[in-house]
N, C-alpha and C. Protein backbone atom coordinates (compact mmCIF):
# COMPACT_ATOMS: atom_id res chain seq x y z
N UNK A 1 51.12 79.01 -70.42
CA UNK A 1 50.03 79.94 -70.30
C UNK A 1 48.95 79.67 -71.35
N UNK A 2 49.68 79.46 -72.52
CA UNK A 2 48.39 78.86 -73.77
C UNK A 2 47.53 78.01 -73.23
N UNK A 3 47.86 77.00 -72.33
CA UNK A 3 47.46 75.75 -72.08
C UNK A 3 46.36 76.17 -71.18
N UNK A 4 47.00 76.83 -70.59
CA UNK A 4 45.95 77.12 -69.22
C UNK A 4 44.56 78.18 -69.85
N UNK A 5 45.27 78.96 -70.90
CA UNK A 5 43.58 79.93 -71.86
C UNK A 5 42.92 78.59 -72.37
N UNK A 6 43.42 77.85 -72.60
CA UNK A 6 42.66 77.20 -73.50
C UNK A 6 42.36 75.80 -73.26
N UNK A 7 42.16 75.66 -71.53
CA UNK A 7 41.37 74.73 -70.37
C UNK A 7 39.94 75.03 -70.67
N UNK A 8 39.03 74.15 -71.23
CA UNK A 8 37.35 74.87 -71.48
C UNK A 8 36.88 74.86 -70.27
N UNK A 9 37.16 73.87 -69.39
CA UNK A 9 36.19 73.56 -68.38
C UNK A 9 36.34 74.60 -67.11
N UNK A 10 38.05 74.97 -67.16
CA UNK A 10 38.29 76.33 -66.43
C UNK A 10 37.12 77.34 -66.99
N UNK A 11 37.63 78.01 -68.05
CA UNK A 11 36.74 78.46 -69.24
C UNK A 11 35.07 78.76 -68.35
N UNK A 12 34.49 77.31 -68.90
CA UNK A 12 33.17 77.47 -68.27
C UNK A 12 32.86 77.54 -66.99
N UNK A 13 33.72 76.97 -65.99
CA UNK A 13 33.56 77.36 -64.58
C UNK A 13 33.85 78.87 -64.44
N UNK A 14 34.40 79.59 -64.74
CA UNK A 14 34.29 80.82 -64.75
C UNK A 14 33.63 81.63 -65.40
N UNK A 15 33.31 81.29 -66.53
CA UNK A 15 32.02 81.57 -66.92
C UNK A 15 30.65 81.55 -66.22
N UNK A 16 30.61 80.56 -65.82
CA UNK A 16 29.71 80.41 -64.90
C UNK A 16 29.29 80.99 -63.16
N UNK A 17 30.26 81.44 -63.16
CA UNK A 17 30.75 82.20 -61.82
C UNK A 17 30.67 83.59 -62.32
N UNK A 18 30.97 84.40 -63.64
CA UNK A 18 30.95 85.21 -63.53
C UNK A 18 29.34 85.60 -64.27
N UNK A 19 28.74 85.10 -64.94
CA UNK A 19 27.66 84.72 -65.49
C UNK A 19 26.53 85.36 -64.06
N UNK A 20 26.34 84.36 -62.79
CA UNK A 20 25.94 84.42 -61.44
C UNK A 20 26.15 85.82 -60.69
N UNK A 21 27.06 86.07 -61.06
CA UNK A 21 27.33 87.28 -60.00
C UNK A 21 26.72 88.81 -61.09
N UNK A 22 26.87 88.63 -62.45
CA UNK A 22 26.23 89.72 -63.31
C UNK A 22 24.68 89.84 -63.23
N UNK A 23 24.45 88.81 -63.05
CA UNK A 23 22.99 88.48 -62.64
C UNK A 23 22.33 88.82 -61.45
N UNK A 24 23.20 88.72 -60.18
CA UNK A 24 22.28 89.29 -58.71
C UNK A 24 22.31 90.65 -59.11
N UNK A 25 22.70 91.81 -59.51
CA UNK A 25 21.81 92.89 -59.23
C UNK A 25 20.59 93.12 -60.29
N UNK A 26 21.28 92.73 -61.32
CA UNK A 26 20.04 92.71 -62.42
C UNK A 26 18.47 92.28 -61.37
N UNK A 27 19.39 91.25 -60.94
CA UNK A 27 17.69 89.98 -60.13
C UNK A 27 16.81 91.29 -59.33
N UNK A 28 18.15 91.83 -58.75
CA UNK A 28 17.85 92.63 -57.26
C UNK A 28 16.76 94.23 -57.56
N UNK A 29 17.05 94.44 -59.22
CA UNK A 29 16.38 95.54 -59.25
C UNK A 29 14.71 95.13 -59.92
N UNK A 30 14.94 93.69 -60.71
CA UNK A 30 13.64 93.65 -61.24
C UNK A 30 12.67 92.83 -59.79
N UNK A 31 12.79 92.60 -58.79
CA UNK A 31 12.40 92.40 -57.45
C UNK A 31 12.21 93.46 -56.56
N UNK A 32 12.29 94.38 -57.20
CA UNK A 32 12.14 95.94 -56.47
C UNK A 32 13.61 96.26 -55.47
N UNK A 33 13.96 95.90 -54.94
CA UNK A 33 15.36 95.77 -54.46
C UNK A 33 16.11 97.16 -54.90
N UNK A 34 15.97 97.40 -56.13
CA UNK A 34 16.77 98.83 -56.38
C UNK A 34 18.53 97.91 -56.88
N UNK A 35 19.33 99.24 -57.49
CA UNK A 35 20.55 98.29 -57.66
C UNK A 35 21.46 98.48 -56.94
N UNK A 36 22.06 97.26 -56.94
CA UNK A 36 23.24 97.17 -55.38
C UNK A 36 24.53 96.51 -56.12
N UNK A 37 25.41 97.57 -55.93
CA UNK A 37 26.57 97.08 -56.67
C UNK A 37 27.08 96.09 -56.21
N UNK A 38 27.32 96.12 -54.77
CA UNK A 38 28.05 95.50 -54.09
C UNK A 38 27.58 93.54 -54.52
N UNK A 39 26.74 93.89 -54.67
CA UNK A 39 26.23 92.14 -55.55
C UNK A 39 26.98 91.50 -56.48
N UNK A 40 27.71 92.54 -56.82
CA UNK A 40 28.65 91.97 -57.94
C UNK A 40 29.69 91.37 -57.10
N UNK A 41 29.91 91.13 -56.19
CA UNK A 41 31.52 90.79 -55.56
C UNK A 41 31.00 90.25 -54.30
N UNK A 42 29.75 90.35 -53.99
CA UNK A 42 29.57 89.53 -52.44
C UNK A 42 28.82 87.92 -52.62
N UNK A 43 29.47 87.37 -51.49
CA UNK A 43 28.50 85.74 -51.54
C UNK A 43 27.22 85.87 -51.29
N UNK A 44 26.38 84.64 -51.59
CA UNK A 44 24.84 84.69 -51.04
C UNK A 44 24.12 85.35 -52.41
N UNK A 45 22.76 85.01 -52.15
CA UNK A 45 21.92 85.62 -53.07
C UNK A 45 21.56 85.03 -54.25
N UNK A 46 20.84 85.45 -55.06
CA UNK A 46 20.18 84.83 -56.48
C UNK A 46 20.80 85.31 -57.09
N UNK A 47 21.51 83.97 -58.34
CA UNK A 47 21.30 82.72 -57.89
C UNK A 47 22.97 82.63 -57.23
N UNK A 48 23.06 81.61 -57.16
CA UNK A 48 24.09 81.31 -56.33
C UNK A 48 25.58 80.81 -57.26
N UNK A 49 26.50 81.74 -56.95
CA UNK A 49 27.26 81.74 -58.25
C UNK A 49 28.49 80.66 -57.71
N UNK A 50 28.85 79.72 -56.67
CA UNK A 50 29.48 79.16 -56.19
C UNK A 50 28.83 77.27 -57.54
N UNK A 51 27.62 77.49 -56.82
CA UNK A 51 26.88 76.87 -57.65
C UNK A 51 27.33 76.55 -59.06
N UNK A 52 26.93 77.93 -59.66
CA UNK A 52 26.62 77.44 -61.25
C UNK A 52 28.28 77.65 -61.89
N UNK A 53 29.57 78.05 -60.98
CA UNK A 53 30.55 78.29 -61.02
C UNK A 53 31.33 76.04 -60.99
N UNK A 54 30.70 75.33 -60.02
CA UNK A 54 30.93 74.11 -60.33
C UNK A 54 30.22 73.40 -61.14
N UNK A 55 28.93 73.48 -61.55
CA UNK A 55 28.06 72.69 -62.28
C UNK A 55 28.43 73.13 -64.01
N UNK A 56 28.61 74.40 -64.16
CA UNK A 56 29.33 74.67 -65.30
C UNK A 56 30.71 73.59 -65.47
N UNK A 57 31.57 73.49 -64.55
CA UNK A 57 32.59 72.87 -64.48
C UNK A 57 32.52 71.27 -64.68
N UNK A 58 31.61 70.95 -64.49
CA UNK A 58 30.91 69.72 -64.21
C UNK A 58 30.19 69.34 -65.58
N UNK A 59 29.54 70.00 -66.59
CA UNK A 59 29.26 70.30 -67.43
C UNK A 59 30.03 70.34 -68.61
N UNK A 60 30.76 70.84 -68.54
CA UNK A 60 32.00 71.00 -69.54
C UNK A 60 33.16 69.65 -69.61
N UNK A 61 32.94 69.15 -67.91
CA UNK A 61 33.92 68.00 -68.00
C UNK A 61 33.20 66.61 -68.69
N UNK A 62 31.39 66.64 -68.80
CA UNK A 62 31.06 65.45 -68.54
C UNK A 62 30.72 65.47 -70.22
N UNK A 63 30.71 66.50 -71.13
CA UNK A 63 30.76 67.00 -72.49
C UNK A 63 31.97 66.81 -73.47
N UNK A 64 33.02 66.63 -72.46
CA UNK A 64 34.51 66.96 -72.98
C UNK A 64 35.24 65.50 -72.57
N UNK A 65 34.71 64.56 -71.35
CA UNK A 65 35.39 63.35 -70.81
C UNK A 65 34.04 62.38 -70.61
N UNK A 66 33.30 62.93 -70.67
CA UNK A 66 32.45 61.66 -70.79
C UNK A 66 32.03 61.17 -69.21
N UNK A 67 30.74 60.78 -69.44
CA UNK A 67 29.45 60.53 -67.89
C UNK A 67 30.54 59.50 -67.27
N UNK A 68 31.25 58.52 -67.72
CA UNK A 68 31.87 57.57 -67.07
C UNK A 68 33.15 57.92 -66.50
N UNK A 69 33.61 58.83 -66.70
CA UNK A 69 35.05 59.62 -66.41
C UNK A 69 35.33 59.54 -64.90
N UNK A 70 36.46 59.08 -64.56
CA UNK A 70 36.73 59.19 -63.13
C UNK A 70 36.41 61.04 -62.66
N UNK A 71 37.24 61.52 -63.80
CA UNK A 71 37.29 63.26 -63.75
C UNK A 71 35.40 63.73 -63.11
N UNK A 72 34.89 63.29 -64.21
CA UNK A 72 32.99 63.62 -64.00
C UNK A 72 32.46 63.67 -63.02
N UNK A 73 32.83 61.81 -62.01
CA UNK A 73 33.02 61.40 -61.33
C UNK A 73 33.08 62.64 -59.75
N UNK A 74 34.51 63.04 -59.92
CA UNK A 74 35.41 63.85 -59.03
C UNK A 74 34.43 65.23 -59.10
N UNK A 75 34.10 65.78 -60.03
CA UNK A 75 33.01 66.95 -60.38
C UNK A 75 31.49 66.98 -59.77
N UNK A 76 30.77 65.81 -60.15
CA UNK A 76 29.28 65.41 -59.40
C UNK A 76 29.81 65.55 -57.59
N UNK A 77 30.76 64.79 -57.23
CA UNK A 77 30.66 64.57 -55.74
C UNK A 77 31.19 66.37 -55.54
N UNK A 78 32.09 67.08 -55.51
CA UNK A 78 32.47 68.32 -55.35
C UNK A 78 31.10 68.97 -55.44
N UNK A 79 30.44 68.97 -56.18
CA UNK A 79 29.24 70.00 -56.83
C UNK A 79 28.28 69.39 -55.62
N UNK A 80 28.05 68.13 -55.38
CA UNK A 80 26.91 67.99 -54.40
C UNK A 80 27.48 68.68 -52.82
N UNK A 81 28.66 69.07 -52.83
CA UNK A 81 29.46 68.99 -51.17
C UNK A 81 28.95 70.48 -51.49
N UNK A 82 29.25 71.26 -52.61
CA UNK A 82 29.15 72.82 -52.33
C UNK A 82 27.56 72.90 -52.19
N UNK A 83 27.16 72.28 -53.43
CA UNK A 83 25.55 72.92 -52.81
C UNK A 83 24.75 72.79 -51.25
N UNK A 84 25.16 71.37 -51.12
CA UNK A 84 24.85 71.01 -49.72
C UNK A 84 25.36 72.30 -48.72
N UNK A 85 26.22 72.86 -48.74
CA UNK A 85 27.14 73.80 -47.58
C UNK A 85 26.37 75.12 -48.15
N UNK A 86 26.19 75.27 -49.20
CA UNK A 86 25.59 76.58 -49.66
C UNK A 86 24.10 76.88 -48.59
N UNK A 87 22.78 75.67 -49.18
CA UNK A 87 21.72 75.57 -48.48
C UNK A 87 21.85 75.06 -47.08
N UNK A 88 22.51 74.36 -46.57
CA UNK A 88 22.79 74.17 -44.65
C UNK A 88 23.83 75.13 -44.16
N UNK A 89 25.19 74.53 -44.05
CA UNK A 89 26.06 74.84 -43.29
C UNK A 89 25.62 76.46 -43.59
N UNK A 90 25.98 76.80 -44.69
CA UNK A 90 26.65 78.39 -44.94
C UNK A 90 25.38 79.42 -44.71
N UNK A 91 24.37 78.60 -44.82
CA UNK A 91 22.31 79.80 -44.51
C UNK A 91 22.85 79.56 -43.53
N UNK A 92 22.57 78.11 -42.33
CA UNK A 92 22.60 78.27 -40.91
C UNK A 92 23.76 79.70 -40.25
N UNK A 93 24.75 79.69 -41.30
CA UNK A 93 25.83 80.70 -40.58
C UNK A 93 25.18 81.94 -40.49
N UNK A 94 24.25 81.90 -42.03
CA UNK A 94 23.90 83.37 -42.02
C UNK A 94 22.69 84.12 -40.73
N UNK A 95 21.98 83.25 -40.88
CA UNK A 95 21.24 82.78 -39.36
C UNK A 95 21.81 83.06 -38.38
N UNK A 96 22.56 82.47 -37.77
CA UNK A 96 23.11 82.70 -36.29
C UNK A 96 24.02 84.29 -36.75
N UNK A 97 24.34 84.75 -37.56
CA UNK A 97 25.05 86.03 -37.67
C UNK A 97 23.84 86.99 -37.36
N UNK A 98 23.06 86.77 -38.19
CA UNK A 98 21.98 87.73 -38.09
C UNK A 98 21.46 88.10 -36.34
N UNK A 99 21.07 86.81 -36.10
CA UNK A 99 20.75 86.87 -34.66
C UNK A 99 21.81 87.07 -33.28
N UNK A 100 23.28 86.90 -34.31
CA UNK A 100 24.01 87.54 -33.01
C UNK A 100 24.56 89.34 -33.17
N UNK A 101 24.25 89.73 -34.27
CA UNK A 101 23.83 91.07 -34.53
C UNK A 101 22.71 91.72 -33.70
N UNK A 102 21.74 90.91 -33.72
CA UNK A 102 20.38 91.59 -32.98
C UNK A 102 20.71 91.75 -31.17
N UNK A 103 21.52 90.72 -31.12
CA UNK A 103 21.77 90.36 -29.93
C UNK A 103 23.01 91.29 -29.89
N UNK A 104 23.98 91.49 -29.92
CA UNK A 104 25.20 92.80 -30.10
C UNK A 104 24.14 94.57 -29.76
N UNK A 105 23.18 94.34 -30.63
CA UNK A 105 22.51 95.85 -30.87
C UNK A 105 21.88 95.73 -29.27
N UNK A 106 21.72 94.64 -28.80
CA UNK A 106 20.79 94.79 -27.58
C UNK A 106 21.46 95.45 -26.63
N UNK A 107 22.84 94.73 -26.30
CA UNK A 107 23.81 94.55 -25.33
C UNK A 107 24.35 95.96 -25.20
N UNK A 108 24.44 96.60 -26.89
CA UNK A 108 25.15 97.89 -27.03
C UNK A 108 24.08 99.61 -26.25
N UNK A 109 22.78 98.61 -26.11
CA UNK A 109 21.98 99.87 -25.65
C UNK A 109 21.94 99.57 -24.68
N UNK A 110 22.37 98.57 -23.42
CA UNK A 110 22.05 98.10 -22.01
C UNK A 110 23.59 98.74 -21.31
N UNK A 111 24.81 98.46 -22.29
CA UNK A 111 26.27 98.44 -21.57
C UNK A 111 26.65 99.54 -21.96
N UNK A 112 27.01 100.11 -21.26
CA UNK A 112 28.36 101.03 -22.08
C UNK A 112 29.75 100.53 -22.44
N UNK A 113 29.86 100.96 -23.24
CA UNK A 113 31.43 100.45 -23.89
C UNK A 113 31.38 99.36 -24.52
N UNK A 114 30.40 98.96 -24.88
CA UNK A 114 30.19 97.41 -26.22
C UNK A 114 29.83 98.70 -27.09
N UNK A 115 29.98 98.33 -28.48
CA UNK A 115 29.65 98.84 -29.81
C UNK A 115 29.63 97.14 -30.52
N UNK A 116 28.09 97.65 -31.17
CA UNK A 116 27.56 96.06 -32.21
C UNK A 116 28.06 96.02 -33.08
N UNK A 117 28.62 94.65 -33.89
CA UNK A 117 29.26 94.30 -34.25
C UNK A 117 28.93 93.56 -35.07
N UNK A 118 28.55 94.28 -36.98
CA UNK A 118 28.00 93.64 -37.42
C UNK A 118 28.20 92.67 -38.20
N UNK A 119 28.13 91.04 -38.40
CA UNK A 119 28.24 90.04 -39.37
C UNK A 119 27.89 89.84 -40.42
N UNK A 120 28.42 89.51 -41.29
CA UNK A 120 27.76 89.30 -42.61
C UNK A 120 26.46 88.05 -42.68
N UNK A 121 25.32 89.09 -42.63
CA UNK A 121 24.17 87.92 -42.99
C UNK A 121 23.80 87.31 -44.45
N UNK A 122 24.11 87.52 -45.27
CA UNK A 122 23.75 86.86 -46.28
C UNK A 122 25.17 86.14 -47.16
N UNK A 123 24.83 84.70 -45.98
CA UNK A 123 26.41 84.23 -47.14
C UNK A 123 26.02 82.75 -47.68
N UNK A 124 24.67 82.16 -47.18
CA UNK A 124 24.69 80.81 -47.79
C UNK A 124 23.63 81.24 -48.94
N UNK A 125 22.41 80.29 -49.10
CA UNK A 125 21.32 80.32 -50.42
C UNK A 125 20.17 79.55 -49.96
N UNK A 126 19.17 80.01 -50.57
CA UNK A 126 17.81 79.11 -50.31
C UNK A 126 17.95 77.75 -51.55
N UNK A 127 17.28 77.07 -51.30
CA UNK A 127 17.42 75.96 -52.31
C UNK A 127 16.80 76.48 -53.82
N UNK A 128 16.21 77.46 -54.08
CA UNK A 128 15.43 78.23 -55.42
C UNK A 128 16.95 78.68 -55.79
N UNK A 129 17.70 79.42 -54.73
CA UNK A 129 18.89 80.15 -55.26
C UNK A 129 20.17 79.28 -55.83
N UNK A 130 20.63 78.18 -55.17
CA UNK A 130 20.94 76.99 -55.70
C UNK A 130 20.44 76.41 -56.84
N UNK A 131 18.80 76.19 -57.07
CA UNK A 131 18.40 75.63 -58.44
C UNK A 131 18.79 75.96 -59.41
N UNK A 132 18.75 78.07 -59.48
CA UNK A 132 19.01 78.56 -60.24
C UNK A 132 20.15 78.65 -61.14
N UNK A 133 21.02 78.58 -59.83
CA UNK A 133 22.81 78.43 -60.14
C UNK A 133 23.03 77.22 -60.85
N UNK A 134 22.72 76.23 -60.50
CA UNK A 134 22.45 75.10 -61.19
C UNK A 134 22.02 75.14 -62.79
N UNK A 135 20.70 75.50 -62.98
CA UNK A 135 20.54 75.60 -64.35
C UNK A 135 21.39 76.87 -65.16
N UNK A 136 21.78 77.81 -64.24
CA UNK A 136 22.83 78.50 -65.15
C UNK A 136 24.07 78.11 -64.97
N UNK A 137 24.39 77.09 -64.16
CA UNK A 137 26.03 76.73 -64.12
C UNK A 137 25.63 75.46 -65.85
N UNK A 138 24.62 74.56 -65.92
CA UNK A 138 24.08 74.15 -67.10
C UNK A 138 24.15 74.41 -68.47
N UNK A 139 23.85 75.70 -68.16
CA UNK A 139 23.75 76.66 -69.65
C UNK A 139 25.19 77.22 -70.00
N UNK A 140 26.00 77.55 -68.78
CA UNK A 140 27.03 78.54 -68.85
C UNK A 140 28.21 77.69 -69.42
N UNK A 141 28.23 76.23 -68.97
CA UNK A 141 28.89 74.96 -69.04
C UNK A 141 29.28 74.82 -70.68
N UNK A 142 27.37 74.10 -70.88
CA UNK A 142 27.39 73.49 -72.40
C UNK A 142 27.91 74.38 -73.09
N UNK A 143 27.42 76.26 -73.24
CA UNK A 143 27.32 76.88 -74.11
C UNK A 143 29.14 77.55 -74.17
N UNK A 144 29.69 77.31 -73.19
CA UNK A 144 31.22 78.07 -73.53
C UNK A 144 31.94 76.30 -74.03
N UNK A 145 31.12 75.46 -73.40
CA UNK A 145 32.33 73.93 -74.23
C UNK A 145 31.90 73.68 -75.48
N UNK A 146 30.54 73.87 -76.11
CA UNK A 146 30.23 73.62 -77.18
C UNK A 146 30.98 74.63 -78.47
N UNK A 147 31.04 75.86 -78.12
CA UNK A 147 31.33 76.86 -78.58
C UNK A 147 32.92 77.08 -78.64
N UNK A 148 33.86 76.38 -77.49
CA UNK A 148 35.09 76.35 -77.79
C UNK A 148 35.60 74.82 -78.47
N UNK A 149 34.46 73.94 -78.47
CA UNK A 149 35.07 72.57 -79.21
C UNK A 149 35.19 72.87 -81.12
């Protein structure tokens, strides 16, 4: 169990993940948004804590093993697969949810006996929301590996 407290790069990946998620409502109220708890525990949104949850990780490994590291290595390609799925795959999902919501609400005022059925629309990121995660998965990284070396 010692071993495992005292993993930095765990450490900063969670740091960095939890760093992201303290941050969307803060974001949400100085954007007029008002505060939404539920930000603390849901995917999607500014910035993107999937994000700065690997790049922290990534960060800490390339600080701690070095740019040439097979490990670093294994971290850069992971970190490019999530962001990629964050801004395509996982927006496009949020997309077609949204619009098969609109489409549910239609069906539910034409049929009787459908009730709409609503999807979660906000689960991928715009590429700003990704950047962000990024430079705080950056910050969240160096500043918990520097600080535990």
């Amino acid at each position: 169990m010692a071993e495992l407290l005292s993993n930095t790069a765990l450490i900063a990946a969670i740091a960095g993940l939890v760093s992201a998620q303290l941050l969307k409502p803060l974001i949400s109220i100085l954007t007029g948004n008002g505060f939404r708890f539920y930000l603390f525990i849901t995917t999607g949104g500014m910035p993107s804590s999937h994000t700065s949850a690997v790049i922290a990780l990534t960060t800490s490994v390339a600080l701690t093993e070095g740019l040439g590291s097979p490990l670093f290595a294994l971290c850069v390609i992971i970190s490019l697969i999530i962001m990629n799925d964050a801004t395509n795959v996982r927006l496009e999902t949020g997309k077609q949810a949204k619009l098969l919501n609109e489409w549910s609400e239609i069906f539910a005022m034409h049929e009787s006996g459908i009730s709409p059925q609503n999807l979660k629309t906000m689960i991928g990121h715009s590429a700003t929301q990704v950047l962000a995660g990024l430079f705080l998965g950056v910050i969240a990284g160096a500043a918990v590996t520097l600080w535990l070396r």
